[in-house]
Structure formats: C-alpha cells, structure tokens
Protein backbone atom coordinates (compact mmCIF):
# COMPACT_ATOMS: atom_id res chain seq x y z
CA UNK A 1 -11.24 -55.17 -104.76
CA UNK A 2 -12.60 -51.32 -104.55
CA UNK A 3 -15.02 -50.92 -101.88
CA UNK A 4 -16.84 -47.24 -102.21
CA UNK A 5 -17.29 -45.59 -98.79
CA UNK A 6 -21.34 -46.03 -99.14
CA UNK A 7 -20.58 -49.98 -98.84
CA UNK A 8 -17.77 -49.51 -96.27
CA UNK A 9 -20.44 -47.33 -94.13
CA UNK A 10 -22.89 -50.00 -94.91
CA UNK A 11 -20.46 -53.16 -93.55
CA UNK A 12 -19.06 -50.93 -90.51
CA UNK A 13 -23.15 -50.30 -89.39
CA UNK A 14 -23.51 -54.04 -90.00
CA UNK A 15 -20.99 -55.41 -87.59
CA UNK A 16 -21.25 -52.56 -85.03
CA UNK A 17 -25.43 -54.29 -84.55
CA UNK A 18 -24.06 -57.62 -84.65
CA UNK A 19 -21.71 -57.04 -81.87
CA UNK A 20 -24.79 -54.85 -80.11
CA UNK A 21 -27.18 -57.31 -80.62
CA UNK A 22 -24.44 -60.64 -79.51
CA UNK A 23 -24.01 -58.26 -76.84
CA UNK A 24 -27.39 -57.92 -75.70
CA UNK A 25 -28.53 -61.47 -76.22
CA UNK A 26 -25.38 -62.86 -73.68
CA UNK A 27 -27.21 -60.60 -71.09
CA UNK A 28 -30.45 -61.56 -71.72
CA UNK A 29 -29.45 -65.74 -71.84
CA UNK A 30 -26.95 -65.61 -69.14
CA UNK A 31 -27.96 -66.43 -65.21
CA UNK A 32 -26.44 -65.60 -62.04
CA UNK A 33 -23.98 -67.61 -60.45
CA UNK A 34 -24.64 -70.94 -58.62
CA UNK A 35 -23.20 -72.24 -55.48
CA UNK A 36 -21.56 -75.54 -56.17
CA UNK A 37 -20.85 -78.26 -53.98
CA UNK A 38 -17.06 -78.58 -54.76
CA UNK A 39 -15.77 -76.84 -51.65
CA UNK A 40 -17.86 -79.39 -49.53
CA UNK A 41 -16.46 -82.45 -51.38
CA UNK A 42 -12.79 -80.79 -51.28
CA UNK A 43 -13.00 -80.35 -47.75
CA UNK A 44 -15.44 -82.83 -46.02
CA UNK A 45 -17.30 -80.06 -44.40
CA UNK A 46 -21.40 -79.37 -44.69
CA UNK A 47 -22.86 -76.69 -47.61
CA UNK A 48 -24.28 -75.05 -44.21
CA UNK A 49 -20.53 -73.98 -43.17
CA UNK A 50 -21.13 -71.49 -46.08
CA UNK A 51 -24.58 -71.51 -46.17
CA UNK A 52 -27.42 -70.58 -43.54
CA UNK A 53 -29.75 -73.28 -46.15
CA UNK A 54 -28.32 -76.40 -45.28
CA UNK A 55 -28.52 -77.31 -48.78
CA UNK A 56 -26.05 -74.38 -49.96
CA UNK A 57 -27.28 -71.24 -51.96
CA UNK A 58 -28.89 -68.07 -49.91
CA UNK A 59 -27.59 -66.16 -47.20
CA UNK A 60 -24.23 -66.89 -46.24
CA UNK A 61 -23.13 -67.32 -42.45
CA UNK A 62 -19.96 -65.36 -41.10
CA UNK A 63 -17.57 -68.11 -42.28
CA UNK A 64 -19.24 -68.15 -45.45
CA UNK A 65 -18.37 -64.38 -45.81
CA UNK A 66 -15.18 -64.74 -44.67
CA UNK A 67 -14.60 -67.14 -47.36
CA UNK A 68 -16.05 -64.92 -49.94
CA UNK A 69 -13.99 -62.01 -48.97
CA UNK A 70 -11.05 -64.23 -49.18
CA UNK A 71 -11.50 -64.65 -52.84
CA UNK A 72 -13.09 -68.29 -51.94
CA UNK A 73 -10.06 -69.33 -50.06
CA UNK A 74 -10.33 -70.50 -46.36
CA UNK A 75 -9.92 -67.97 -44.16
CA UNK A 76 -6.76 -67.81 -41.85
C-alpha cells in the first residue's frame, strides 16, 4: 500500500486533533476528588478526625493534614 505524503500529512493532522480534542474533553468531564468514607470504616474513627464538617469533605483539621502530608497514612 503507497501512501503519498499529502494523505500521510492528512492522517498525522487527523490523529494529532483526536488526541487534542480526547484530551480536552477528559478535562472538561472529569471532577475533583471526593473524600470517601473508607478511612473511617478502616479505622472506627469519625469523618470529623479528618474533617472540620462532621460529615467529611472541606477544611481539614491538623490531624487531617497530617494525614494528607503523610501520603494518607496515619501519622506517627
């Protein structure tokens, strides 16, 4: 199969604005992160150890930035 360089330019363009456009639509669709409310059934404690809300989500409390910093690992 013989594919001129007009039709190679042509496919090359073609999947470089697929990839921009995949691109841009997983940025547009995608949301932020979520608190979940795993650590609190791994460990028995409250969301408001984390959380200042004591439903979880918002501002975190010192603990809750320890825990963050940690890389979501209790803090020693």
């Amino acid at each position: 199969m013989n594919v001129s360089a007009k039709e190679a330019f042509v496919l090359a363009c073609s999947t470089a604005a697929a990839v921009v456009l995949v691109g841009a639509a997983a940025l547009v669709i995608s949301q932020p992160a979520a608190a979940t409310p795993q650590f609190a059934k791994d460990t028995g404690k409250p969301c408001a150890e984390c959380h200042t809300n004591p439903q979880g989500g918002g501002t975190l409390t010192p603990f809750g930035e320890k825990f963050k910093a940690n890389g979501n690992k209790m803090p020693s």
